[in-house]
Protein backbone atom coordinates (compact mmCIF):
# COMPACT_ATOMS: atom_id res chain seq x y z
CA UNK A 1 3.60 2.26 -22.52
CA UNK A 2 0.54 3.85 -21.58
CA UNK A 3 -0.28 3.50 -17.85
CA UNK A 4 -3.92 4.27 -16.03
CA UNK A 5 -3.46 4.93 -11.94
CA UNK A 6 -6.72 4.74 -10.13
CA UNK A 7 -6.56 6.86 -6.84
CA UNK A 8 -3.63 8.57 -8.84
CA UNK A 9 -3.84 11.47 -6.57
CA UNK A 10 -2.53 9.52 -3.43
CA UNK A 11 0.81 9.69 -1.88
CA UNK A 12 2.08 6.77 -3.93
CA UNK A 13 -0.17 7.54 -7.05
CA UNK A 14 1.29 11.27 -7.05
CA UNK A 15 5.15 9.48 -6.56
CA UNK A 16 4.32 7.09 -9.51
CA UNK A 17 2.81 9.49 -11.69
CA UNK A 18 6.39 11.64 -11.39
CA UNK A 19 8.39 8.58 -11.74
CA UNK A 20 6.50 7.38 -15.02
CA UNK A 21 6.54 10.62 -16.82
CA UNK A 22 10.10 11.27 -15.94
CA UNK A 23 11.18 8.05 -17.42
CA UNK A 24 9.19 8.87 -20.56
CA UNK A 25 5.84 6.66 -19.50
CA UNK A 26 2.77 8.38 -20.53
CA UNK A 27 0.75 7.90 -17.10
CA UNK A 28 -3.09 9.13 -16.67
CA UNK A 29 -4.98 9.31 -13.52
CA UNK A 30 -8.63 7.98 -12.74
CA UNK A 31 -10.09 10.26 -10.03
CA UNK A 32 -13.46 11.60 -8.67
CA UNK A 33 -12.96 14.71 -9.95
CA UNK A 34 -10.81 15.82 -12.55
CA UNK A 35 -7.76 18.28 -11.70
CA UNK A 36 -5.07 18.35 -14.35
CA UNK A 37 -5.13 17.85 -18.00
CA UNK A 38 -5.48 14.27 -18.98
CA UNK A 39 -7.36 12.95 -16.09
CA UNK A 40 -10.17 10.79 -16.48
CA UNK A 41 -13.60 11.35 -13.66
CA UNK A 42 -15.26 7.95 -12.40
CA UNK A 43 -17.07 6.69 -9.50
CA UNK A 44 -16.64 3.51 -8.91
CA UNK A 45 -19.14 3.45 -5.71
CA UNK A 46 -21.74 4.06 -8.35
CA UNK A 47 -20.19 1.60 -10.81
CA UNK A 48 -19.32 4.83 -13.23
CA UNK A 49 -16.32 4.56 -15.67
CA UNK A 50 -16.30 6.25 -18.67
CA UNK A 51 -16.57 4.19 -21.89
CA UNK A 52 -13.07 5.05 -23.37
CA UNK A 53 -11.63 5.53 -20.13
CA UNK A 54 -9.68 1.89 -20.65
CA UNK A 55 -8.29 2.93 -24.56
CA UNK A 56 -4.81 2.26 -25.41
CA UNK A 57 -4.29 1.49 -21.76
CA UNK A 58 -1.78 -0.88 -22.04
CA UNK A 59 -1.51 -1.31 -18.03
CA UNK A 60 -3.95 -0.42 -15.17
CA UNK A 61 -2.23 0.66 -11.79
CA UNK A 62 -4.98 0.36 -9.05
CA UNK A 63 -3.91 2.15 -5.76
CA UNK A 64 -7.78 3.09 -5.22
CA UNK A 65 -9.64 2.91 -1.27
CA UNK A 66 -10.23 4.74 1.58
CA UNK A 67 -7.54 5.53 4.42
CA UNK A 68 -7.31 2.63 6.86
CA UNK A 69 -6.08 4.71 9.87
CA UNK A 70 -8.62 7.77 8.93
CA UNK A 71 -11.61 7.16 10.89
CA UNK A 72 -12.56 5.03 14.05
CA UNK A 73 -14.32 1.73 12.64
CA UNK A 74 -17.40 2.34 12.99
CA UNK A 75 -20.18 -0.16 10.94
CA UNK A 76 -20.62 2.77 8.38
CA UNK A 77 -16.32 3.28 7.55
CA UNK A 78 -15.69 -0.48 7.33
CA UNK A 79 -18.49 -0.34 4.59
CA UNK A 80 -16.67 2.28 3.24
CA UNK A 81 -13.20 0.82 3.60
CA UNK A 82 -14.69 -2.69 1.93
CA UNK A 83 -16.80 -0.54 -0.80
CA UNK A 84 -13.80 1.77 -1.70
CA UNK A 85 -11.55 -0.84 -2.17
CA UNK A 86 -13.44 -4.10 -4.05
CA UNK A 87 -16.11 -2.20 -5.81
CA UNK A 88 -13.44 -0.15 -8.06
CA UNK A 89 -11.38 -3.11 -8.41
CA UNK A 90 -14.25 -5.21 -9.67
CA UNK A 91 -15.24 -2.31 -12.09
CA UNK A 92 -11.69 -1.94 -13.29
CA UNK A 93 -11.30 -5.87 -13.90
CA UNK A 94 -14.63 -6.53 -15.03
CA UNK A 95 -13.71 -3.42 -17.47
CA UNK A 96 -10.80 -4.34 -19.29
CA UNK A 97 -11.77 -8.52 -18.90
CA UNK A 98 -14.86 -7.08 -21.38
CA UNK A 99 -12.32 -5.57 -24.04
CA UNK A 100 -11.46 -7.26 -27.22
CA UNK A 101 -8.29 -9.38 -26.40
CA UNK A 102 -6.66 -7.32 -29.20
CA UNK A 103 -7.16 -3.93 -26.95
CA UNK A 104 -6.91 -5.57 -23.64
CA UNK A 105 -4.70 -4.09 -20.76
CA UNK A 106 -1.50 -6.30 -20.32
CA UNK A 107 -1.29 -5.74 -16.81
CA UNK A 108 -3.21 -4.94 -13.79
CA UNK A 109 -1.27 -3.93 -10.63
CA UNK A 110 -3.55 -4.03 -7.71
CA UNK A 111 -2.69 -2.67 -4.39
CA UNK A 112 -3.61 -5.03 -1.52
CA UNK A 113 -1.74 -5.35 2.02
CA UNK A 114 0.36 -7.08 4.48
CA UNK A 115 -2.45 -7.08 6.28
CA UNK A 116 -3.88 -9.85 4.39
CA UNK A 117 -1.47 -12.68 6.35
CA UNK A 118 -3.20 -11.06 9.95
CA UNK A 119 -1.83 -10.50 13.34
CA UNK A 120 1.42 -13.98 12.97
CA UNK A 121 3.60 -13.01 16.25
CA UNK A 122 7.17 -14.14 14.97
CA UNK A 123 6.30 -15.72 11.82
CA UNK A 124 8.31 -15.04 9.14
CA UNK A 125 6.40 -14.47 6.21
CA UNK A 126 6.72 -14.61 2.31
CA UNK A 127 4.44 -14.77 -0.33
CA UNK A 128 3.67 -18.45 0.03
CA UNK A 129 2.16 -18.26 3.21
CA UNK A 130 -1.01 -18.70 4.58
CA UNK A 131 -3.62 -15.82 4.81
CA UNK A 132 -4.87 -14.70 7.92
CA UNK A 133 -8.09 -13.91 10.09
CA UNK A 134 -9.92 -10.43 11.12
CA UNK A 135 -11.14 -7.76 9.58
CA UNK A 136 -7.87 -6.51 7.88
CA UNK A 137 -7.01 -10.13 6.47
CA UNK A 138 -10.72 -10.74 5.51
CA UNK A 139 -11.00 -7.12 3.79
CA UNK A 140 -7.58 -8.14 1.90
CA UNK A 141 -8.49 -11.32 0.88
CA UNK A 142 -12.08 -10.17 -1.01
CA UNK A 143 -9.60 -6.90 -2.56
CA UNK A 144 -7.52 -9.42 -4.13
CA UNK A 145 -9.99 -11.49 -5.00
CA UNK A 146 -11.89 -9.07 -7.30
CA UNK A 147 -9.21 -8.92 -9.36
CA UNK A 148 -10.21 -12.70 -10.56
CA UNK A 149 -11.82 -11.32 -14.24
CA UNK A 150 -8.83 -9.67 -14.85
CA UNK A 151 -6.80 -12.68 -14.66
CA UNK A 152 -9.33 -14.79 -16.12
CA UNK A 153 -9.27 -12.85 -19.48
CA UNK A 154 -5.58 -13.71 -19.21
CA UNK A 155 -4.16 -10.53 -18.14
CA UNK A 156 -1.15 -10.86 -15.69
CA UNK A 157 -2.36 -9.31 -12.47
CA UNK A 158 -0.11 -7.93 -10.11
CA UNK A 159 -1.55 -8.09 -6.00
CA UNK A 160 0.57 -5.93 -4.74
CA UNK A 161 0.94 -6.69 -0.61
CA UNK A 162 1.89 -3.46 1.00
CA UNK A 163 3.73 -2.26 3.80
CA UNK A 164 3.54 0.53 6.12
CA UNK A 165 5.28 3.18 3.27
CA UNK A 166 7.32 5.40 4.86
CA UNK A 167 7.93 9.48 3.27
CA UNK A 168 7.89 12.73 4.94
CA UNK A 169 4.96 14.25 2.95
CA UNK A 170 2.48 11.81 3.97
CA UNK A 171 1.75 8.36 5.22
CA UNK A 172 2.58 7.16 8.71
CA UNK A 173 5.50 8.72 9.64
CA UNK A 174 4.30 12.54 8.53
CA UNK A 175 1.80 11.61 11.66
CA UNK A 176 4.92 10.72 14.15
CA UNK A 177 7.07 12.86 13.22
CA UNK A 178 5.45 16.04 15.13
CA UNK A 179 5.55 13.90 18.38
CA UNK A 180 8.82 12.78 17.86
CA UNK A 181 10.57 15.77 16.79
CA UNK A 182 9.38 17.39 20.36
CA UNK A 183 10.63 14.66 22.51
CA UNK A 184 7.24 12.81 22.96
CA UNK A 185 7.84 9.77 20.53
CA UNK A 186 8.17 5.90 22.47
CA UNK A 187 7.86 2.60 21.88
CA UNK A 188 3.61 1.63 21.82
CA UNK A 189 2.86 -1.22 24.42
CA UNK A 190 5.49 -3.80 24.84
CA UNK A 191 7.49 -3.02 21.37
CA UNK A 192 7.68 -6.18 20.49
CA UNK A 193 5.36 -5.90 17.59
CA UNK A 194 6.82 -6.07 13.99
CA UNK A 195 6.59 -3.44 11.75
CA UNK A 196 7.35 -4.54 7.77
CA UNK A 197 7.91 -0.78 5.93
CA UNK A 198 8.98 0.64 2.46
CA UNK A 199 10.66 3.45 1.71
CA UNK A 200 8.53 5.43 -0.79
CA UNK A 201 11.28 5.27 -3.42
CA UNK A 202 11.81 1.64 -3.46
CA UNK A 203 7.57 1.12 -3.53
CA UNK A 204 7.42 3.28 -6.80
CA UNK A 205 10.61 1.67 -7.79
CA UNK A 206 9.12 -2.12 -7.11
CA UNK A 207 5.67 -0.46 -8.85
CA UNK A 208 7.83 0.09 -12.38
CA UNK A 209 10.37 -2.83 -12.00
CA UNK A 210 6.24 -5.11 -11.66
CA UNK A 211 4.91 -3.22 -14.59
CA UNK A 212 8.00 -3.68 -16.83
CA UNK A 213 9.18 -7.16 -15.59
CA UNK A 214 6.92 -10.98 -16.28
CA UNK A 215 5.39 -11.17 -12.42
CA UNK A 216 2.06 -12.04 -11.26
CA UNK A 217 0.23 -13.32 -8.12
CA UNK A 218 1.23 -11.86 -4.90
CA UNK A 219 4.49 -10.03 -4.42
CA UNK A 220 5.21 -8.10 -0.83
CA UNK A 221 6.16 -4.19 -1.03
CA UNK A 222 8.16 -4.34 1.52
CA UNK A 223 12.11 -4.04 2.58
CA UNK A 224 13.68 -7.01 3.51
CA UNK A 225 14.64 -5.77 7.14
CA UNK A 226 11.66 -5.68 8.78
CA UNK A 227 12.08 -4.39 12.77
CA UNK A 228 10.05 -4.20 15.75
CA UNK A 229 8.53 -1.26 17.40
CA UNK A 230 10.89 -0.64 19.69
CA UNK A 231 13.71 -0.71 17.07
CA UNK A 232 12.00 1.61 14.80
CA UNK A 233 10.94 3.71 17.74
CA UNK A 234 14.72 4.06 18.76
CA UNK A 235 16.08 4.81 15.56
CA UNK A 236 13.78 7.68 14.46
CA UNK A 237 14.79 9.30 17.56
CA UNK A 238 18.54 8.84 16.65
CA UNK A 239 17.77 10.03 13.36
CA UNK A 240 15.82 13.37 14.68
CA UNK A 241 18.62 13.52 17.68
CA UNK A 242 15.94 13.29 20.46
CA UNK A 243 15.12 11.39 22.99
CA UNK A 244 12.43 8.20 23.31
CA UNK A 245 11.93 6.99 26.36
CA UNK A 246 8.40 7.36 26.73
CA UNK A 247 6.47 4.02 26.59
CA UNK A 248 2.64 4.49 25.33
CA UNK A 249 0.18 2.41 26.85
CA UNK A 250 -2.25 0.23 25.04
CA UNK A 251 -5.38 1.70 26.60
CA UNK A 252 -4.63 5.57 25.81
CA UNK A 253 -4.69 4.86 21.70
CA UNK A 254 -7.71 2.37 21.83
CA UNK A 255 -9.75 4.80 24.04
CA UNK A 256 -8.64 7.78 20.82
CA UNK A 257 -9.07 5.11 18.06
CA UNK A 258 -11.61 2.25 19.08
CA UNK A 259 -9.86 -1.14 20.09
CA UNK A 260 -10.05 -2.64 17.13
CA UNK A 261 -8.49 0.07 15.09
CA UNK A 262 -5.05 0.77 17.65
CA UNK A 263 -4.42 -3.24 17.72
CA UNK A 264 -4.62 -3.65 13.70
CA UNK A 265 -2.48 -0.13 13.34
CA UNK A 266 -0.20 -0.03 16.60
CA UNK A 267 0.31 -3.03 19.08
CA UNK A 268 0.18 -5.70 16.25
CA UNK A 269 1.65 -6.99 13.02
CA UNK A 270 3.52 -9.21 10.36
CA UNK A 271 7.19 -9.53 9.94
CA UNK A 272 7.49 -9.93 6.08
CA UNK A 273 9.85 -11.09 3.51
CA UNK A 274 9.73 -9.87 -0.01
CA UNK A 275 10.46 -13.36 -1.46
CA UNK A 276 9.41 -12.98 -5.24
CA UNK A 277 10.85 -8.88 -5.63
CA UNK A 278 14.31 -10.27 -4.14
CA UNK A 279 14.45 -13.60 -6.36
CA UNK A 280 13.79 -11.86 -8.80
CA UNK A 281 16.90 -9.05 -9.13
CA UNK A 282 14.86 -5.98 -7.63
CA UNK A 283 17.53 -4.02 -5.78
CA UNK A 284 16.23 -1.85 -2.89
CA UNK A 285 17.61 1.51 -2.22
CA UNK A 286 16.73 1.70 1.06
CA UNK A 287 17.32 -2.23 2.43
CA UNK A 288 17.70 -1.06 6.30
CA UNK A 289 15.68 1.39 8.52
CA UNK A 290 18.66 3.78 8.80
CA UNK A 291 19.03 4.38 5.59
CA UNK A 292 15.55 4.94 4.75
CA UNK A 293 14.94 7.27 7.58
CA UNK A 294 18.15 9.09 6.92
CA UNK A 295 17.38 9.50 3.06
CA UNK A 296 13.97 10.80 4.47
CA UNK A 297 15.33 12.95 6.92
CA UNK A 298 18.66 14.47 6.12
């Protein structure tokens, strides 16, 4: 198999990359400017993919888009979120939907979010339910939806609902951990909000077991424990063997962020099931906050 990762030079697209060519994968990264042998340049802002970049790809990996939590959200970075993150998926699908059916990607695994089922409270959530409102579940919902020429062509497309990933090198918890490992870390605004995570390992592991196994539609990257913010807050500390006692305020993160930005990231969120990777034999390595924080951590 011959796999193509778009924003290949991410966290996860880094992790997958390893994985693939460990296991014998041949795996080739799309990025804005070329680093390592084998890597193709594009630009999808400017609609720029190279002519062959798509040949003997037998499956397109698309983990492609700005940061969410990098900038305040300002009119000009929401562009930029929205551009990042449908204009290179439309390219890619448009792409390979173009190709002679003979040549055609298989696959196309598209990162999305659990953002796209918005701010439900309590609701338990699986892949069957509803999609949600504001700017997060709107931005999610047109992601996905670019993906439609892809699976018009008949390729089995892959939208790949995200949690917060959790790894030491990068992501979220590289952010906390500085806070936390000084005795600063605590529980933001009431605590009651639910926080649906991966461990970095199972997400690249769920990424191969999608590419290798007959899935399509929506599927939820995320472990099937899902805690609050208090809970998680808690057991970091246990696991770093320091205290959290601290309680952070709504008002000091939206005055640092913007509003808008602190509720989506911090004081709100979606308590998800992985319905279809469970059902369908995936086996997490990391089912339960202490374990992935401990296998993080040692």
């Amino acid at each position: 198999m011959r796999v193509l990762i778009a924003g290949g030079n991410g966290m996860l697209g880094s992790a997958l990359m390893s994985r693939l060519w460990g296991t014998g994968t041949q795996a080739f990264r799309l990025v804005r400017k070329a680093t390592e042998v084998g890597d193709i340049e594009w630009d999808p802002l400017r609609g720029h993919l190279p002519a062959h970049a798509l040949d003997g790809v037998d499956a397109i990996v698309n983990l492609a888009g700005a940061g969410i939590g990098d900038h305040r959200w300002t009119n000009a970075y929401r562009r930029e979120l929205r551009e990042s993150r449908i204009r290179s998926t439309a390219l890619l699908a448009e792409r390979a939907a173009s190709m002679p059916t003979s040549t055609r990607p298989a696959v196309m695994l598209n990162r999305s979010a659990v953002g796209w089922y918005g701010d439900r409270g309590d609701e338990l959530l699986d892949e069957t339910s509803s999609p949600g409102s504001g700017f997060l579940a709107e931005l999610c919902r047109d992601w996905e939806a670019a993906t439609a020429p892809a699976a018009a062509a008949d390729m089995r497309v892959v939208l790949m609902r995200t949690g917060v990933v959790l790894s030491a090198s990068g992501g979220a918890l590289r952010k906390q951990l500085p806070l936390f490992k000084f005795g600063l870390g605590g529980r933001m605004g009431s605590g009651r909000q639910w926080l649906s995570w991966i461990a970095i390992d199972d997400h690249v592991s769920a990424m191969v077991h999608l590419l290798r196994n007959d899935i399509e539609g929506p599927v939820n990257l995320t472990a099937p424990n899902p805690v609050r913010n208090t809970e998680f807050t808690a057991e970091l500390g246990r696991v770093l063997r320091r205290p959290t006692l601290l309680r952070i305020p709504a008002f000091a993160p939206r005055i640092l962020l913007g509003r808008e930005l602190a509720d989506a990231l911090l004081f709100t969120g979606q308590r998800v099931h992985p319905a279809v990777l469970t059902s369908d034999g995936f086996t997490f390595a990391a089912p339960t906050l202490t374990e992935a924080l401990r296998g993080l951590l040692p």
